[in-house]
N, C-alpha and C. Protein backbone atom coordinates (compact mmCIF):
# COMPACT_ATOMS: atom_id res chain seq x y z
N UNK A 1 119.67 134.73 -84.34
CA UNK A 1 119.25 133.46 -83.83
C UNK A 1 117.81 133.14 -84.26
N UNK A 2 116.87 134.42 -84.53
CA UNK A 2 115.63 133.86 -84.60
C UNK A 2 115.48 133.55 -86.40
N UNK A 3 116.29 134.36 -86.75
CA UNK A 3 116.39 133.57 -88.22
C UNK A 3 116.64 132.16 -88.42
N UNK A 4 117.65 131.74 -87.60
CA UNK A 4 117.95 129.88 -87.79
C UNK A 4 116.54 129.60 -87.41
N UNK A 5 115.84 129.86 -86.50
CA UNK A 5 114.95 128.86 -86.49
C UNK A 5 113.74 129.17 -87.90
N UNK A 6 113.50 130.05 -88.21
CA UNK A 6 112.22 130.22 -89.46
C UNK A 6 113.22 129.64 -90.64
N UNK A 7 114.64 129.81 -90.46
CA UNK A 7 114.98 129.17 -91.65
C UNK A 7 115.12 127.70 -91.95
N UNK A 8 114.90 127.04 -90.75
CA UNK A 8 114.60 125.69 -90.32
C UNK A 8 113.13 125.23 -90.82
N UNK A 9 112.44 126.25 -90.99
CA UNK A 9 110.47 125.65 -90.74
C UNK A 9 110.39 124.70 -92.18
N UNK A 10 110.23 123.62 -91.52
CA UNK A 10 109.52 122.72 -93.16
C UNK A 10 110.94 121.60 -93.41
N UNK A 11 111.62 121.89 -92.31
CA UNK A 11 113.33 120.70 -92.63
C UNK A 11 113.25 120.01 -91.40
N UNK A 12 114.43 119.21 -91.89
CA UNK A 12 113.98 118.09 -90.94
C UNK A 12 114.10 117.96 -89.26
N UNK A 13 114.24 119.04 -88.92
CA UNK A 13 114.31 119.09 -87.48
C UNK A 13 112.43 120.20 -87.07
N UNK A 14 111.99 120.42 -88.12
CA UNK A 14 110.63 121.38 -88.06
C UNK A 14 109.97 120.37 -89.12
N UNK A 15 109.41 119.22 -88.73
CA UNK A 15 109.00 118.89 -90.18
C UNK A 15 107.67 119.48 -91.09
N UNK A 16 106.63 120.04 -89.84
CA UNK A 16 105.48 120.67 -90.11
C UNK A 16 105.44 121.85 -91.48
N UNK A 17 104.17 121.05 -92.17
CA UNK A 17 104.46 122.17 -93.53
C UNK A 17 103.01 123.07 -93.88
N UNK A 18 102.11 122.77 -92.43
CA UNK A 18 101.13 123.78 -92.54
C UNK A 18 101.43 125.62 -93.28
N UNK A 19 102.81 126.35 -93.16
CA UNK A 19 102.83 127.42 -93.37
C UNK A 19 104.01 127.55 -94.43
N UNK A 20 103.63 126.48 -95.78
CA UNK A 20 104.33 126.24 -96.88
C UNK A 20 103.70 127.52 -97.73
N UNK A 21 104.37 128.03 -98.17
CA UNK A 21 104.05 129.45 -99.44
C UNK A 21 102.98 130.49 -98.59
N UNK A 22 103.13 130.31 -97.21
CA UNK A 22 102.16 131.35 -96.40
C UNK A 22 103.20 132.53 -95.85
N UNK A 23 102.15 133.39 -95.20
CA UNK A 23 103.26 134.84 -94.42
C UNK A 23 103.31 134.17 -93.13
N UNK A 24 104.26 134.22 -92.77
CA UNK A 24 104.99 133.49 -91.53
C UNK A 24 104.84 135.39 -90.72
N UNK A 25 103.85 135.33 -89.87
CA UNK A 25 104.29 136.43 -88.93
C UNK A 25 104.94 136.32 -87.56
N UNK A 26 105.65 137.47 -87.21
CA UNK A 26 106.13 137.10 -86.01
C UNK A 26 105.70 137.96 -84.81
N UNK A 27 105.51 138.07 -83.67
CA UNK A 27 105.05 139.36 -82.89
C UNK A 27 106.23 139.88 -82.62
N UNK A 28 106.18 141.38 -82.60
CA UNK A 28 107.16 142.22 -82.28
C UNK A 28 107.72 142.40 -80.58
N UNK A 29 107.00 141.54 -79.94
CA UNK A 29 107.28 141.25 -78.44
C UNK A 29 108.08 139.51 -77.89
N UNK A 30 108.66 139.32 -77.06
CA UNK A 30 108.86 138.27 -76.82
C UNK A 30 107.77 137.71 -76.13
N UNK A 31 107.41 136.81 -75.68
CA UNK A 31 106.63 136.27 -74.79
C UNK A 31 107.15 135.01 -73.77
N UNK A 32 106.35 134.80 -72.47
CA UNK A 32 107.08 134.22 -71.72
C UNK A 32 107.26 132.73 -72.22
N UNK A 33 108.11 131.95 -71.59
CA UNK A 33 108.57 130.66 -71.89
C UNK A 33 108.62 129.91 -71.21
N UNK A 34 107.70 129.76 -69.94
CA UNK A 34 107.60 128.49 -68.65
C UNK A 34 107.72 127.20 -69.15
N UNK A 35 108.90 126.85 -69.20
CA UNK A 35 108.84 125.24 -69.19
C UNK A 35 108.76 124.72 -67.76
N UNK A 36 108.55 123.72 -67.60
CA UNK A 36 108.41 122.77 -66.33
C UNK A 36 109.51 122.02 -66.46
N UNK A 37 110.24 121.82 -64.87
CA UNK A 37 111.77 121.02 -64.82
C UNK A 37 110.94 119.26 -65.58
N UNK A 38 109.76 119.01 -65.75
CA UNK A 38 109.70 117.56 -66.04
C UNK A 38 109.58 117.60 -67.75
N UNK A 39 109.78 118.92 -68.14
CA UNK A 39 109.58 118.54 -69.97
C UNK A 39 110.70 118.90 -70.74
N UNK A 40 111.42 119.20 -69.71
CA UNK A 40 113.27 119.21 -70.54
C UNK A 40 113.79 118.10 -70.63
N UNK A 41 113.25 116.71 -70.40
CA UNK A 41 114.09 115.17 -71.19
C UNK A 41 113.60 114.85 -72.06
N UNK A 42 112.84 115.35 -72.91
CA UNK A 42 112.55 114.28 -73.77
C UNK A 42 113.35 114.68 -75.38
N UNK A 43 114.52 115.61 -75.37
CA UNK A 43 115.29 116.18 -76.73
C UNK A 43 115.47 114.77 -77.17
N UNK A 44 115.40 115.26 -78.87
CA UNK A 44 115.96 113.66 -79.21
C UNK A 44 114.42 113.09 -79.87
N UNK A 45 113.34 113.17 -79.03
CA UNK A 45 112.16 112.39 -79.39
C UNK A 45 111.82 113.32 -81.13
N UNK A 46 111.40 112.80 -81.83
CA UNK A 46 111.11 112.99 -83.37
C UNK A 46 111.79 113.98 -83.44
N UNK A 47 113.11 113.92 -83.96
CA UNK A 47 114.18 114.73 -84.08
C UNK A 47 115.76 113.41 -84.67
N UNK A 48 116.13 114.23 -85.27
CA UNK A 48 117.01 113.71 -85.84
C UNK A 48 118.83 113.66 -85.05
N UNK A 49 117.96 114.53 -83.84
CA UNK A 49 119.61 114.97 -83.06
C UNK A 49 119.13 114.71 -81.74
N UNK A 50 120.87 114.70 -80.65
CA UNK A 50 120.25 114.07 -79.55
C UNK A 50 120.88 114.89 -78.64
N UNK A 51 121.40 116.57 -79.42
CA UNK A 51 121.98 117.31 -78.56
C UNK A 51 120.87 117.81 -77.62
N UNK A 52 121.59 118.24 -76.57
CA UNK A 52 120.83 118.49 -75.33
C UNK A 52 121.53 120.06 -75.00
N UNK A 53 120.98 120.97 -74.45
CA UNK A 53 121.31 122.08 -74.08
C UNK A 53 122.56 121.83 -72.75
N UNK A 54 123.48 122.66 -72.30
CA UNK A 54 124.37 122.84 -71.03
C UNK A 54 123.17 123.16 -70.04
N UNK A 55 123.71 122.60 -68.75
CA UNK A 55 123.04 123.02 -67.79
C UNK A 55 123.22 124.60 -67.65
N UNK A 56 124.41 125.00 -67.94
CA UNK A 56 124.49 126.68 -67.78
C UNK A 56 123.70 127.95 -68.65
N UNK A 57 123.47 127.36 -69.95
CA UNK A 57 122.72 127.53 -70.89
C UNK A 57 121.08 127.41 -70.27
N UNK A 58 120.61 126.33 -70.13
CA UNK A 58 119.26 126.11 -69.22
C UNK A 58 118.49 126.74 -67.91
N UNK A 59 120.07 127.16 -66.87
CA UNK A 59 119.93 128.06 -65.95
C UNK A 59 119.63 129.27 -66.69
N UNK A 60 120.32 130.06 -67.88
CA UNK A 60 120.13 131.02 -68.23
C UNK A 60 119.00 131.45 -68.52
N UNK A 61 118.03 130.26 -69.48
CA UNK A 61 117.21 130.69 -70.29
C UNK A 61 115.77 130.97 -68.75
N UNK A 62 116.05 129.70 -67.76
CA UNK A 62 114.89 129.73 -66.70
C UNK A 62 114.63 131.07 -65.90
N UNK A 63 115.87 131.79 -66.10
CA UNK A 63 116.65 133.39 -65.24
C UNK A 63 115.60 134.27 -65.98
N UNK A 64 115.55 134.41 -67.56
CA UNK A 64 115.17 135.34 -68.70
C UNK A 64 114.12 135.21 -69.03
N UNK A 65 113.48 134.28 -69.14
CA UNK A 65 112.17 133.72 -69.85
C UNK A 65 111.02 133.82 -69.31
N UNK A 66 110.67 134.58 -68.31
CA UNK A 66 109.71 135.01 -67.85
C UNK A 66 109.69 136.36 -68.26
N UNK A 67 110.29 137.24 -68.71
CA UNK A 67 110.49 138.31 -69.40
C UNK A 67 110.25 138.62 -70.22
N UNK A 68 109.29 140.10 -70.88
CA UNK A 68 109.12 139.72 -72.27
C UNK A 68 109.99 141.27 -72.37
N UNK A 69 110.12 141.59 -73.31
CA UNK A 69 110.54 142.37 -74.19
C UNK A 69 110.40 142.75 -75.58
N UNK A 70 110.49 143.79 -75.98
CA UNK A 70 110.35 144.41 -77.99
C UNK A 70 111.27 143.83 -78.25
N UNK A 71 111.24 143.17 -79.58
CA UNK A 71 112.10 142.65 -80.38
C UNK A 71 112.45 144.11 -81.42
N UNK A 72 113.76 143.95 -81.67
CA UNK A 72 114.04 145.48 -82.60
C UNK A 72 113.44 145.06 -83.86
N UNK A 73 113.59 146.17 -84.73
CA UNK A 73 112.68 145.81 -86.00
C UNK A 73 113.35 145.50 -86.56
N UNK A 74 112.91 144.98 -87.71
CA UNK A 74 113.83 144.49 -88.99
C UNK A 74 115.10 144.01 -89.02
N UNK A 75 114.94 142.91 -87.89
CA UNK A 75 115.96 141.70 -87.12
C UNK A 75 115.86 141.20 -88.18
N UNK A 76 116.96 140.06 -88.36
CA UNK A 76 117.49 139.11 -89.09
C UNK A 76 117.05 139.24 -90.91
N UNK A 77 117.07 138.00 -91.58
CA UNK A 77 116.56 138.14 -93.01
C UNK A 77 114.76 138.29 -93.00
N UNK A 78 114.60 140.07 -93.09
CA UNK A 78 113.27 140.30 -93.23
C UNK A 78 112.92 139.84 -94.29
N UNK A 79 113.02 139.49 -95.56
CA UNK A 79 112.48 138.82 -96.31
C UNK A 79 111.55 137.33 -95.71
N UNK A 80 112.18 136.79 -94.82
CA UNK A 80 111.01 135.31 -94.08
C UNK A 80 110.40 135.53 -93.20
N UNK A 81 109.58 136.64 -92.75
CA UNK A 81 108.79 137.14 -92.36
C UNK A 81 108.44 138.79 -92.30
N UNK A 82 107.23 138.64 -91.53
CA UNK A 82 106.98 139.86 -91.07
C UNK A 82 106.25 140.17 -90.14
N UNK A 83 106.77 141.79 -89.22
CA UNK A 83 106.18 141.75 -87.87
C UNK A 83 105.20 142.18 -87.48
N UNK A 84 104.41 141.57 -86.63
CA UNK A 84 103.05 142.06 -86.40
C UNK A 84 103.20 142.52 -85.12
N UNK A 85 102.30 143.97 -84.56
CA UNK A 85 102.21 143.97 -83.55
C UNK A 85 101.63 143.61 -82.61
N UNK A 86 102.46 143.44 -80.85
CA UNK A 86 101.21 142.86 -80.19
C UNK A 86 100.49 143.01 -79.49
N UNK A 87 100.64 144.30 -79.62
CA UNK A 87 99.14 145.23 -79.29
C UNK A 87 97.86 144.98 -79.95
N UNK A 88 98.29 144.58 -81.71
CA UNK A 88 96.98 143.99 -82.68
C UNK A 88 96.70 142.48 -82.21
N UNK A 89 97.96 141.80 -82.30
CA UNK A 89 97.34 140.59 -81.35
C UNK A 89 96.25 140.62 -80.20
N UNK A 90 96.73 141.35 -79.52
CA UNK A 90 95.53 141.87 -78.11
C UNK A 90 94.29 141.93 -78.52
N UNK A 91 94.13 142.69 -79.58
CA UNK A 91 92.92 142.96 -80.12
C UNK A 91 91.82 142.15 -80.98
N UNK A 92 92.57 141.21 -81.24
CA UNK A 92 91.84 139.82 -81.90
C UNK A 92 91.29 139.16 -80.83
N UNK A 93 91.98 138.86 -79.74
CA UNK A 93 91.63 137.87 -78.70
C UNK A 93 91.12 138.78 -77.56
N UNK A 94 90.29 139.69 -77.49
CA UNK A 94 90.11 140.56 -76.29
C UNK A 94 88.58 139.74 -76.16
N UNK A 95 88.75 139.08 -75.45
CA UNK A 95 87.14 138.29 -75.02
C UNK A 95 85.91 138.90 -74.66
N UNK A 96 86.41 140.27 -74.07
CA UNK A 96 85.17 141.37 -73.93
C UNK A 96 84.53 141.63 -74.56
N UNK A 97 85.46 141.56 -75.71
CA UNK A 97 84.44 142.25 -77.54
C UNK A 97 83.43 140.68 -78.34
N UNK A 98 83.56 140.14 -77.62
CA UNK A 98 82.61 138.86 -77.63
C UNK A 98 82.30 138.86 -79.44
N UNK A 99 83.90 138.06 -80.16
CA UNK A 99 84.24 138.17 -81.49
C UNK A 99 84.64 137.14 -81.48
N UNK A 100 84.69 136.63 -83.00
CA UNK A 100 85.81 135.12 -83.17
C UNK A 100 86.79 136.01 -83.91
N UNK A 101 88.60 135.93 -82.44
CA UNK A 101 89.13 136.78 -82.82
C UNK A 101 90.43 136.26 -84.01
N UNK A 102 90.14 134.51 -83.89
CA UNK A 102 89.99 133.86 -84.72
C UNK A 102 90.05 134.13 -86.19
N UNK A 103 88.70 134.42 -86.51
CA UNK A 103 88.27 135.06 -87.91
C UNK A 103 88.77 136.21 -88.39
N UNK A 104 88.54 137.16 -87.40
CA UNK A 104 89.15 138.84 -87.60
C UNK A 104 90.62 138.64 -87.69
N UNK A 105 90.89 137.81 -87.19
CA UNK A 105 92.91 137.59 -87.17
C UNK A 105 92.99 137.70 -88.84
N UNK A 106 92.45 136.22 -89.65
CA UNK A 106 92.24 136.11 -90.67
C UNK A 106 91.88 136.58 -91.72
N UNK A 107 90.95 137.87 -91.59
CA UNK A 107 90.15 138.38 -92.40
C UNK A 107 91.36 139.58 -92.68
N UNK A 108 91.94 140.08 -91.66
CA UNK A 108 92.62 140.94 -91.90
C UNK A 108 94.83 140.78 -92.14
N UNK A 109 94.68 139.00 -91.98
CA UNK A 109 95.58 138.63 -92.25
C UNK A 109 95.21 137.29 -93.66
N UNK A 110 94.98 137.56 -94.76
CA UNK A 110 94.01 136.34 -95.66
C UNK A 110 95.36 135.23 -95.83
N UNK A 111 96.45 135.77 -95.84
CA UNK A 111 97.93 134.36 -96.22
C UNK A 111 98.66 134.13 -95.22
N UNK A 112 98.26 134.64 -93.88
CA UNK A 112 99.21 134.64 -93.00
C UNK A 112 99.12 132.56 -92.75
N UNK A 113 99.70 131.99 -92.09
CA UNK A 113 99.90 131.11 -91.30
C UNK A 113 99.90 131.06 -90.17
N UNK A 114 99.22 132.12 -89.42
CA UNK A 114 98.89 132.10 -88.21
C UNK A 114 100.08 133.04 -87.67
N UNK A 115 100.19 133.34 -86.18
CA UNK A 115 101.66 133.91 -86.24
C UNK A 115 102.69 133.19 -84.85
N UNK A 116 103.72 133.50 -85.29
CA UNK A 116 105.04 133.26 -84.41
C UNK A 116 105.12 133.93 -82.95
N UNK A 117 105.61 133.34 -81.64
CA UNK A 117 106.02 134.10 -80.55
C UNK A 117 107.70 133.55 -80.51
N UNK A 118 108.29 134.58 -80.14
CA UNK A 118 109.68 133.68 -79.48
C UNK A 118 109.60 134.12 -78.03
N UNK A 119 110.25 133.31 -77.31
CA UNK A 119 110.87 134.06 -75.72
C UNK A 119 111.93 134.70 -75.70
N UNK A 120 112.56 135.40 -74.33
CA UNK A 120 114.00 135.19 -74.78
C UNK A 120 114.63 134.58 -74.78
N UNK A 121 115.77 134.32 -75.31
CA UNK A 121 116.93 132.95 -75.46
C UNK A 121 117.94 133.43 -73.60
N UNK A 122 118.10 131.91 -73.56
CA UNK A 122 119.13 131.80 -72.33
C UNK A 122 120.39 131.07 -73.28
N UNK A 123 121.36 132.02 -72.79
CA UNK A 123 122.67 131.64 -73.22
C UNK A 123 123.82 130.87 -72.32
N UNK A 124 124.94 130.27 -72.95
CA UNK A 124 125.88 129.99 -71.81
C UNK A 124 127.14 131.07 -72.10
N UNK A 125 128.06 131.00 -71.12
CA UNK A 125 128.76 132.38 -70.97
C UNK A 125 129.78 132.71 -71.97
N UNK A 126 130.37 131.60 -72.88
CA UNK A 126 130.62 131.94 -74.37
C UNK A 126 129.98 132.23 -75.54
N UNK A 127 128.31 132.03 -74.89
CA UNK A 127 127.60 132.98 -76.05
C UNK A 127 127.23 132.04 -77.21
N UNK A 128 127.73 130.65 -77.45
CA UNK A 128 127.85 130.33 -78.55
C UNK A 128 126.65 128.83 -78.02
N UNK A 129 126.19 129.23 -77.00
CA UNK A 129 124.81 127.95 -77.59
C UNK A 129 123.69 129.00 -76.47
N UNK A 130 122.40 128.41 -76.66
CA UNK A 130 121.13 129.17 -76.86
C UNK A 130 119.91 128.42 -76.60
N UNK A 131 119.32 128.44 -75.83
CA UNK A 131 117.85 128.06 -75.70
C UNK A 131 116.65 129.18 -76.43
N UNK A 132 115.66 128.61 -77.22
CA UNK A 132 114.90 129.68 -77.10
C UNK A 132 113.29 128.54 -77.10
N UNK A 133 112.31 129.47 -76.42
CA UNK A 133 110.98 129.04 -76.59
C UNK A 133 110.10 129.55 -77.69
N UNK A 134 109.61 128.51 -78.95
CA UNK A 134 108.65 129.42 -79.65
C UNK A 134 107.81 128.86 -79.90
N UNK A 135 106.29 129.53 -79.52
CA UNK A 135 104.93 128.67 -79.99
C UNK A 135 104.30 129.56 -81.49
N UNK A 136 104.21 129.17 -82.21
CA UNK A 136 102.84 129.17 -83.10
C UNK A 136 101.27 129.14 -83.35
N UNK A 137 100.90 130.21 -83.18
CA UNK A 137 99.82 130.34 -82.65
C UNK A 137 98.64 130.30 -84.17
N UNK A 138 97.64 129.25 -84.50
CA UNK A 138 96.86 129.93 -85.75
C UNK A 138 95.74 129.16 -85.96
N UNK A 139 94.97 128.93 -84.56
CA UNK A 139 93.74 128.62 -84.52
C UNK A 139 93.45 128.52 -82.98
N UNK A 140 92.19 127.92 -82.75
CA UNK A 140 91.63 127.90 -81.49
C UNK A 140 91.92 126.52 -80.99
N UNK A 141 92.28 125.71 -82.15
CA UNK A 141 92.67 124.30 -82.16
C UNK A 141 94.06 123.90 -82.87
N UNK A 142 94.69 124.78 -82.47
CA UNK A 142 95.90 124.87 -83.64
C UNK A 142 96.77 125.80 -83.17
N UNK A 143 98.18 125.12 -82.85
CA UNK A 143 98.62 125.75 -82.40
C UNK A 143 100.38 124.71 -81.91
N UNK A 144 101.35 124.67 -81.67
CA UNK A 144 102.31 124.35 -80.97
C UNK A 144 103.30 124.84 -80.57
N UNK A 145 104.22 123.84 -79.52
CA UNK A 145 105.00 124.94 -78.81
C UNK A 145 106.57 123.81 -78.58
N UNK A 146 107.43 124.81 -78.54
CA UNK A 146 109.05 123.93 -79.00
C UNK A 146 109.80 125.16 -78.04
N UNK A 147 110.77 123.81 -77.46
CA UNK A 147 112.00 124.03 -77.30
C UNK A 147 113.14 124.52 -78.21
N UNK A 148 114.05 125.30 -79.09
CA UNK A 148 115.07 124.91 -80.26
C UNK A 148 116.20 125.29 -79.29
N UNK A 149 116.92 124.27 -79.42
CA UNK A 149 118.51 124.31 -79.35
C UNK A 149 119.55 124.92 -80.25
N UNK A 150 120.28 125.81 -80.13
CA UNK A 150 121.04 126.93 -81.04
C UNK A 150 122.73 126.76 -80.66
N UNK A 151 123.44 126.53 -82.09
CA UNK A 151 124.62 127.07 -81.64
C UNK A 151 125.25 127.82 -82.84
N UNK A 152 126.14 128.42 -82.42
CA UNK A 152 126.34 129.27 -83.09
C UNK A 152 127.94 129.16 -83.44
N UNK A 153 127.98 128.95 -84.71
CA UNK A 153 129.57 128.36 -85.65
C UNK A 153 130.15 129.49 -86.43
N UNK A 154 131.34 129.88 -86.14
CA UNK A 154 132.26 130.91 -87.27
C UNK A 154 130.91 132.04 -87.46
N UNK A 155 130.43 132.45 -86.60
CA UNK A 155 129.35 133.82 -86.52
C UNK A 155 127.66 133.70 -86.83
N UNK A 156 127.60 132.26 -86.90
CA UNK A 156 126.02 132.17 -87.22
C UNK A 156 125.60 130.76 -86.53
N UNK A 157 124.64 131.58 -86.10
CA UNK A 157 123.29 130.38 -85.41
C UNK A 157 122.87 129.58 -86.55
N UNK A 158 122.94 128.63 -85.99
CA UNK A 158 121.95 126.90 -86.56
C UNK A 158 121.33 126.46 -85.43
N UNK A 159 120.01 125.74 -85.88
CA UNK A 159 119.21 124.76 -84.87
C UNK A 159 119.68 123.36 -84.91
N UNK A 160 120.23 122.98 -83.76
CA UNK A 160 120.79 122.14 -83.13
C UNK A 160 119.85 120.66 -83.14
N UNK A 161 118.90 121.10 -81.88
CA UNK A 161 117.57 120.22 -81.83
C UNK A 161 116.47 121.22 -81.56
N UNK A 162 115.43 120.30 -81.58
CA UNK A 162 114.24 120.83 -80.99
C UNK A 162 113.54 119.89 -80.21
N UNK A 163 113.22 120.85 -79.07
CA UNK A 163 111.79 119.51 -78.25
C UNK A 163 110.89 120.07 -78.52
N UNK A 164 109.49 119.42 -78.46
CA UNK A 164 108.55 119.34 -78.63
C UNK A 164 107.54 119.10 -77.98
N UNK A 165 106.74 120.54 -76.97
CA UNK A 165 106.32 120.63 -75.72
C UNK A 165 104.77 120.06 -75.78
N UNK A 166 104.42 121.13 -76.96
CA UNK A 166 103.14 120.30 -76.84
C UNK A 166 102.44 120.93 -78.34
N UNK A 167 100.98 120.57 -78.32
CA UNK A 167 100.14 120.86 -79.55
C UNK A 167 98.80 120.78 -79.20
N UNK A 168 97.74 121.44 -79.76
CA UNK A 168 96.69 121.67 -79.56
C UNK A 168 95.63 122.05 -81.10
């Protein structure tokens, strides 16, 4: 599933092409996914689709998504990315060490595009559609965060829609 969505980045449901010919990283952890019951209507807005997730699907993901968990390694087509850990994440942004963790991200990542979080996905009970939360993280001013809608046809995930929570 987390392949449909990086294999989406730069098409027309992701139109953003900040991380065109860059290393797309991803963290090797999930991270949480708090949406608020008032920012699940707006699917559909700059998007080309007007599917909407199942309510059973939505219960799922609100159940899971406060949860983080390791993502296993060398998930989906490792060739479109690669995983960073996020323990090293920690270490860029540790505010104690009074650093721009910013820069050090960079210095020691020179092509990255900043990097990827997913949450976990909430499913409905045939398995075959999917919520997941993923922000992009690759500045202090830079940064967004999406809903993707997933279903999954004859054994493979596609992105459905996406909302579009916010940006910074």
């Amino acid at each position: 599933m987390f392949t449909a969505v990086l294999e989406g980045l730069g098409k027309p449901e992701d139109p953003e092409e900040a991380w065109k010919g860059r290393e797309i990283l991803v963290t090797d952890m999930t991270g949480a996914g708090e949406v608020q019951d008032s920012q699940w209507g707006g699917w559909g807005f700059q998007s080309n689709s007007k599917d909407t997730p199942s309510a059973e699907t939505r219960a799922d993901y609100k159940t899971k998504s406060a949860d983080s968990c390791p993502l296993r390694a060398n998930w989906g087509k490792t060739e479109l990315y690669k995983s960073i850990p996020h323990g090293e994440i920690k270490t860029y942004f540790d505010r104690r060490k009074g650093h721009d963790g910013w820069k050090d991200f960079y210095q020691n990542h020179p092509n990255a595009a900043g990097f990827w979080t997913f949450s976990r996905p909430g499913y409905n009970s045939k398995a075959d559609e999917a919520v997941l939360y993923v922000t992009h993280s690759c500045g202090w001013l830079c940064g967004t965060g999406h809903l993707y809608l997933l279903a999954k046809t004859e054994g493979r995930w596609s992105v459905k829609n996406r909302l579009f929570l916010w940006i910074s």
